[in-house]
Protein backbone atom coordinates (compact mmCIF):
# COMPACT_ATOMS: atom_id res chain seq x y z
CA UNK A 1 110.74 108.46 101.14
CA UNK A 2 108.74 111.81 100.49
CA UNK A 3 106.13 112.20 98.41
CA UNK A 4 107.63 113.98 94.98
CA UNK A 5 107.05 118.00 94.43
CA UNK A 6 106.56 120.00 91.79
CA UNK A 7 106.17 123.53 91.18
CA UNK A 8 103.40 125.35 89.11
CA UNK A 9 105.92 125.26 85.97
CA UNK A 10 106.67 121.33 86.10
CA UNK A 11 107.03 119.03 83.19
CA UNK A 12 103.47 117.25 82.43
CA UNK A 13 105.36 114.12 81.89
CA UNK A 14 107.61 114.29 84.80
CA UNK A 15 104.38 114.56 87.04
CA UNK A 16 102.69 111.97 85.18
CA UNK A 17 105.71 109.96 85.58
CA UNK A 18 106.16 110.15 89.35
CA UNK A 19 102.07 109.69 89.93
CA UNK A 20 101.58 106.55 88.00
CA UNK A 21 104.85 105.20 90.15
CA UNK A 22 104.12 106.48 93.55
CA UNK A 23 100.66 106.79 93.28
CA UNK A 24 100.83 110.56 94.65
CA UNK A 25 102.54 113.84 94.38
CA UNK A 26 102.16 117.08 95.45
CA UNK A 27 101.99 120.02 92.62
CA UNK A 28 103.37 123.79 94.89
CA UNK A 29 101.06 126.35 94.27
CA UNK A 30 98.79 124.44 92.22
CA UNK A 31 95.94 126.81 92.43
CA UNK A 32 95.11 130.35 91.95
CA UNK A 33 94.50 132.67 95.07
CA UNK A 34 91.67 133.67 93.23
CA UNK A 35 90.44 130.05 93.26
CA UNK A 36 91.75 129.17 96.35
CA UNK A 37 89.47 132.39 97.84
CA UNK A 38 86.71 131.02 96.40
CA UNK A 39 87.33 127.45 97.79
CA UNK A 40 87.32 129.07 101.15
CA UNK A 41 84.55 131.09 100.53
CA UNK A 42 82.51 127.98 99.39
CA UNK A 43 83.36 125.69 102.37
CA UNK A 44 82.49 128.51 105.02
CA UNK A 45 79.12 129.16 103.24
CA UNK A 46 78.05 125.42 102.79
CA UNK A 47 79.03 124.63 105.99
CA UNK A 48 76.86 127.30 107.99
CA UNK A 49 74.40 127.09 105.65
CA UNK A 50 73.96 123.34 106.85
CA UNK A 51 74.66 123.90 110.37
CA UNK A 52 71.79 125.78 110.67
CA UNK A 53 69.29 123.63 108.90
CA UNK A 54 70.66 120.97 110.61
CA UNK A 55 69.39 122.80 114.06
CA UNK A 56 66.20 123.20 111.90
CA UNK A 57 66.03 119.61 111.01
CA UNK A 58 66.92 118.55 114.94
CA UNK A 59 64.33 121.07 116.07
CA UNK A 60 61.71 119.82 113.74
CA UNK A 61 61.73 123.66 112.38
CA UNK A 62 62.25 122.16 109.46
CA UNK A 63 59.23 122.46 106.77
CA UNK A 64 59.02 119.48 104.13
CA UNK A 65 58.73 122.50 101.61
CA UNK A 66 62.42 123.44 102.29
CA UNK A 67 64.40 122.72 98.91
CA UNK A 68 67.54 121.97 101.11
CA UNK A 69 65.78 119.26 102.93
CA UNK A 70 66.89 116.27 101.39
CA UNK A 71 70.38 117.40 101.17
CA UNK A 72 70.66 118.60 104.84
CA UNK A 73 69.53 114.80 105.81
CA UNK A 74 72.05 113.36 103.64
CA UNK A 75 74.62 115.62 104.68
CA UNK A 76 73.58 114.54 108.58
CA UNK A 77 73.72 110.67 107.04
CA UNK A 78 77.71 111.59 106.10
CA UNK A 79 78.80 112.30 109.79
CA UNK A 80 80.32 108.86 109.72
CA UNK A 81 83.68 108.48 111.69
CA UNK A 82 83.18 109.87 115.16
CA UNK A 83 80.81 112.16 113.88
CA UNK A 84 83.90 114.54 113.56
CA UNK A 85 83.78 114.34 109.52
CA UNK A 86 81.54 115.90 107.60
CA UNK A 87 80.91 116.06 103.66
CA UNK A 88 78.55 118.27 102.11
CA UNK A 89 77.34 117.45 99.04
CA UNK A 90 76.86 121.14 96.74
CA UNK A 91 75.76 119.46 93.40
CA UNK A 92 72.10 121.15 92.78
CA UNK A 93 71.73 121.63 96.27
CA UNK A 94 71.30 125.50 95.41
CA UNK A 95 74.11 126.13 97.23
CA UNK A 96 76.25 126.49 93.82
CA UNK A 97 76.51 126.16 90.42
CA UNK A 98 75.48 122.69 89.45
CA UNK A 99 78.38 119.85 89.47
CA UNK A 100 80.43 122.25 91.51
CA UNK A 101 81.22 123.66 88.20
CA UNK A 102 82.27 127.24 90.19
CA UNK A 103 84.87 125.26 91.43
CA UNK A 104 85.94 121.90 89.82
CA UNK A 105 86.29 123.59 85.92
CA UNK A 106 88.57 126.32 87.08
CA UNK A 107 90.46 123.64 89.11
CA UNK A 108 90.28 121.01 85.77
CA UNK A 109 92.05 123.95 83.72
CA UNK A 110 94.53 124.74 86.24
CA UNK A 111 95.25 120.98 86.81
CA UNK A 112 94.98 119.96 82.84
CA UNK A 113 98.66 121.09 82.02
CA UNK A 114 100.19 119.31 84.61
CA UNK A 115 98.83 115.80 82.94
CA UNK A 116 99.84 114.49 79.30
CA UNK A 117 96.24 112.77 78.93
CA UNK A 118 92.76 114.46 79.05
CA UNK A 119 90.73 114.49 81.84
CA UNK A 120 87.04 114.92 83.12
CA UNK A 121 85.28 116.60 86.16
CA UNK A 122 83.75 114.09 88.15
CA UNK A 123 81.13 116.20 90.28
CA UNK A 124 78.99 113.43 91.71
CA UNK A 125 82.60 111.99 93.38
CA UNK A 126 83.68 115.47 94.84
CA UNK A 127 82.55 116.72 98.08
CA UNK A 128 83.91 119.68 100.34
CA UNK A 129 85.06 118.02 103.87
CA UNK A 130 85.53 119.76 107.43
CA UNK A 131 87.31 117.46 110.23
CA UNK A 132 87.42 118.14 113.73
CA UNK A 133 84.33 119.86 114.54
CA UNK A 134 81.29 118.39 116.46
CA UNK A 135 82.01 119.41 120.57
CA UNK A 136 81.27 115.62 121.50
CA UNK A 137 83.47 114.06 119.02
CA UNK A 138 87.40 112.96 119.51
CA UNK A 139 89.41 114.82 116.89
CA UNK A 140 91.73 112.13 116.99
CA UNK A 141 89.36 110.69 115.16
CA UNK A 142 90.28 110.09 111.39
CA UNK A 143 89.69 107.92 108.34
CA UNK A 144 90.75 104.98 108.36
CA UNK A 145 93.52 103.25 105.55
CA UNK A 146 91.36 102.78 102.48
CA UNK A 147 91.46 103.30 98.52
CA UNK A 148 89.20 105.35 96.60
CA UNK A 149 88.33 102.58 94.15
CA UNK A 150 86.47 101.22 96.86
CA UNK A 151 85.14 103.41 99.44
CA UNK A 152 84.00 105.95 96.54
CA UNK A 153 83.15 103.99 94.39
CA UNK A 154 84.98 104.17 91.28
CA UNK A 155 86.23 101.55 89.90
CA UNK A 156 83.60 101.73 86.95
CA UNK A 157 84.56 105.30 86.27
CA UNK A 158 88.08 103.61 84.84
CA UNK A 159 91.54 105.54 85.91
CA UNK A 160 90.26 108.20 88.80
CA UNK A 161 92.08 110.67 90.37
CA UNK A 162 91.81 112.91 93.79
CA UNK A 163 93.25 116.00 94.08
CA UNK A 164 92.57 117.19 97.73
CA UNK A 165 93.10 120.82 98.25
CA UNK A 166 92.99 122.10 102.24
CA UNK A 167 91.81 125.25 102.75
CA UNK A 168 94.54 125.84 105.48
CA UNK A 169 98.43 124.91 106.18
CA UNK A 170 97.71 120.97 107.07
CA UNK A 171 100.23 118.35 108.44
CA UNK A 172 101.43 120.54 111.82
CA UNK A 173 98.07 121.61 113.62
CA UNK A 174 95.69 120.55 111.15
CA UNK A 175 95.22 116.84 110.30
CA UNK A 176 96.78 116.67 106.71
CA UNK A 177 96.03 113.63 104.28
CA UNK A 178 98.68 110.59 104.66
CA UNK A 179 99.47 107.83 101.77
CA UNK A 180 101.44 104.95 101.43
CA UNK A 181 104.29 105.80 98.47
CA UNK A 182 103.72 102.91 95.64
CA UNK A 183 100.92 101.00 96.95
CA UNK A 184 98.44 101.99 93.85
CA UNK A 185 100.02 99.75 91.23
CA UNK A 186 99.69 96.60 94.13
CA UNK A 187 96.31 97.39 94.29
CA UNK A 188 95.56 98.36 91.32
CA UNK A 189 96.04 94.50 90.39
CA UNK A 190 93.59 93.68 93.16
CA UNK A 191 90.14 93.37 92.56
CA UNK A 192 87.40 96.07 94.04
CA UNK A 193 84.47 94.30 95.76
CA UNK A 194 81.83 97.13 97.05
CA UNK A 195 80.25 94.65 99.51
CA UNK A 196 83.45 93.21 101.08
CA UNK A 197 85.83 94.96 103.93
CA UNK A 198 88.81 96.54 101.97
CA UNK A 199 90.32 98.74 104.99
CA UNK A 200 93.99 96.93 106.06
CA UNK A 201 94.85 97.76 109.72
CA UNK A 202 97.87 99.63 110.90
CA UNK A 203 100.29 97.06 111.34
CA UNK A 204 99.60 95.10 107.60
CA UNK A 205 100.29 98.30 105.85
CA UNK A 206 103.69 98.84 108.17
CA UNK A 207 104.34 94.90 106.94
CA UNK A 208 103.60 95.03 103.51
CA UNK A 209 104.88 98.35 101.85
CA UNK A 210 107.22 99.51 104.94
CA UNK A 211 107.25 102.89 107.61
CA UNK A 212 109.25 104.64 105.19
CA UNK A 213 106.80 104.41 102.37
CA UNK A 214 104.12 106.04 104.31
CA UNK A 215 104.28 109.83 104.02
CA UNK A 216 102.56 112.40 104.93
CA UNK A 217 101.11 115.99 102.61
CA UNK A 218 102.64 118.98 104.34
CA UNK A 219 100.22 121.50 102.57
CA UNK A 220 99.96 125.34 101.93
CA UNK A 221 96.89 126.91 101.09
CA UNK A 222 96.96 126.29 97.09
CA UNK A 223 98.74 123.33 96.94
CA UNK A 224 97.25 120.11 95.98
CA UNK A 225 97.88 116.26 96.61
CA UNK A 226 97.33 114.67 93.55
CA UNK A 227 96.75 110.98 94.28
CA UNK A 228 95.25 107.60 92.28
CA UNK A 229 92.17 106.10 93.46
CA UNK A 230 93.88 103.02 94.08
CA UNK A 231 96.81 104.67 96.66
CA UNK A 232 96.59 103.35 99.99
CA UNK A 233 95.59 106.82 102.69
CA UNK A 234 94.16 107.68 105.65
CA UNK A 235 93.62 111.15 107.60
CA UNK A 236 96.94 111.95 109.39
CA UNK A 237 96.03 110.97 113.15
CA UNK A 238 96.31 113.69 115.57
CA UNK A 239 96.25 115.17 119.40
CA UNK A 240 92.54 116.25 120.55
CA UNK A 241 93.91 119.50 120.50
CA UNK A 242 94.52 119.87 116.72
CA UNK A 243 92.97 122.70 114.78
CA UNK A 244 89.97 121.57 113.01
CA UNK A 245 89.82 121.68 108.82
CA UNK A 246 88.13 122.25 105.72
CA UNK A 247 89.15 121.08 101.96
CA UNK A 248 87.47 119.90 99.10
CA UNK A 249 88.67 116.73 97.40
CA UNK A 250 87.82 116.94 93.58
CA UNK A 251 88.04 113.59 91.20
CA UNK A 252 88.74 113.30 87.98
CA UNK A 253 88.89 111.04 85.08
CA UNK A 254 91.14 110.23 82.49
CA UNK A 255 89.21 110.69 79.60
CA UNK A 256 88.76 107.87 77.04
């Protein structure tokens, strides 16, 4: 089963409808080009802007003084899986607007009609991502199955939502995001617990929800995947020769 579409014009309640039961959808054309550009523009600039003070940092070129210090050892500290994924972190890092507010308040008013309830910018959950890029790591590397509610962290935060937005076409020769069609409201009825493993292996999600519930995002620049904190996903695994990417994934809150 694919995950539902819907154009820029869709029905608020329709979408809301089909995310609270699958637990993801995809919304066409969800952002401006104007937006989108400035997505792309952000990504590129972060990115290089912490590749070289990285080098700085490795070099020990890099003065204690330097503002973008403590950022450009946490962003080093994110190179998790493979080292082939990396996260930087723009809030305050004087990279941007606080919060990511250049970004994530255009993109809360462009998502806002497309939900019935109110929602909130989350900034300190949103991150801009690149896959594929260090020249010793495996780009088959990906992320592993996992929920948001537990490997973010926000179960506190009440109803939480991603929307991921790839800065290029994604799901052919750029890993794309894949989720598992219903599994939010299963584990939305199962308790988080930050200090215990919460990542179900290949074969238990193929056993309990099904191949044909797990789908993958075939994504145009400006569309979105739209997807609960609870849903079930992992990056879409791929050849060593796929392209490498860059997104941003951008949480918000149903407001109370």
């Amino acid at each position: 089963m694919p995950i539902a579409e819907f154009p820029t014009l869709a029905a608020a309640e329709k979408v809301w409808n089909s995310l609270s039961e699958d637990g993801a959808v995809i919304l066409r054309a969800a952002i401006t080009t104007e937006l989108l550009g400035r997505l792309q523009l952000y990504c590129k600039a972060a990115f290089a802007i912490m590749d070289i003070k990285s080098n700085e940092l490795d070099e020990g070129r890099s003065p204690a003084s330097d503002h973008l210090r403590p950022y450009v050892e946490t962003y080093k500290g994110l190179q998790y899986v493979a080292d082939d994924v990396l996260s930087t972190i723009l809030s305050n890092a004087g990279l941007a607007n606080p919060g990511l507010s250049a970004i994530g308040e255009p993109l809360l008013k462009s998502l806002q009609p497309f939900f019935p309830v109110s929602l909130d910018f989350v900034p300190n959950k949103s991150v801009l991502r690149r896959q594929g890029v260090r020249d010793d790591a495996q780009k088959t590397a990906y992320v592993v199955w996992h929920r948001d509610a537990h490997a973010v962290q926000t179960v506190e935060l009440g109803d939480v939502f991603n929307c991921w937005v790839p800065c290029e076409q994604v799901g052919i020769d750029r890993a794309s995001l894949q989720v598992v069609i219903g599994s939010n409201r299963i584990m939305k009825r199962r308790p988080v617990n930050y200090s215990s493993y919460d990542n179900p292996q290949d074969e238990e999600v193929h056993y309990e929800y099904g191949s044909e519930r797990i789908c993958t995002a075939f994504l145009n620049p400006g569309d979105a995947l739209i997807f609960s904190d609870h849903t079930i996903h992992r990056t879409q695994p791929m050849s060593d020769d796929a392209l490498t990417r860059m997104s941003g994934e951008f949480r918000f809150r149903i407001r109370n």
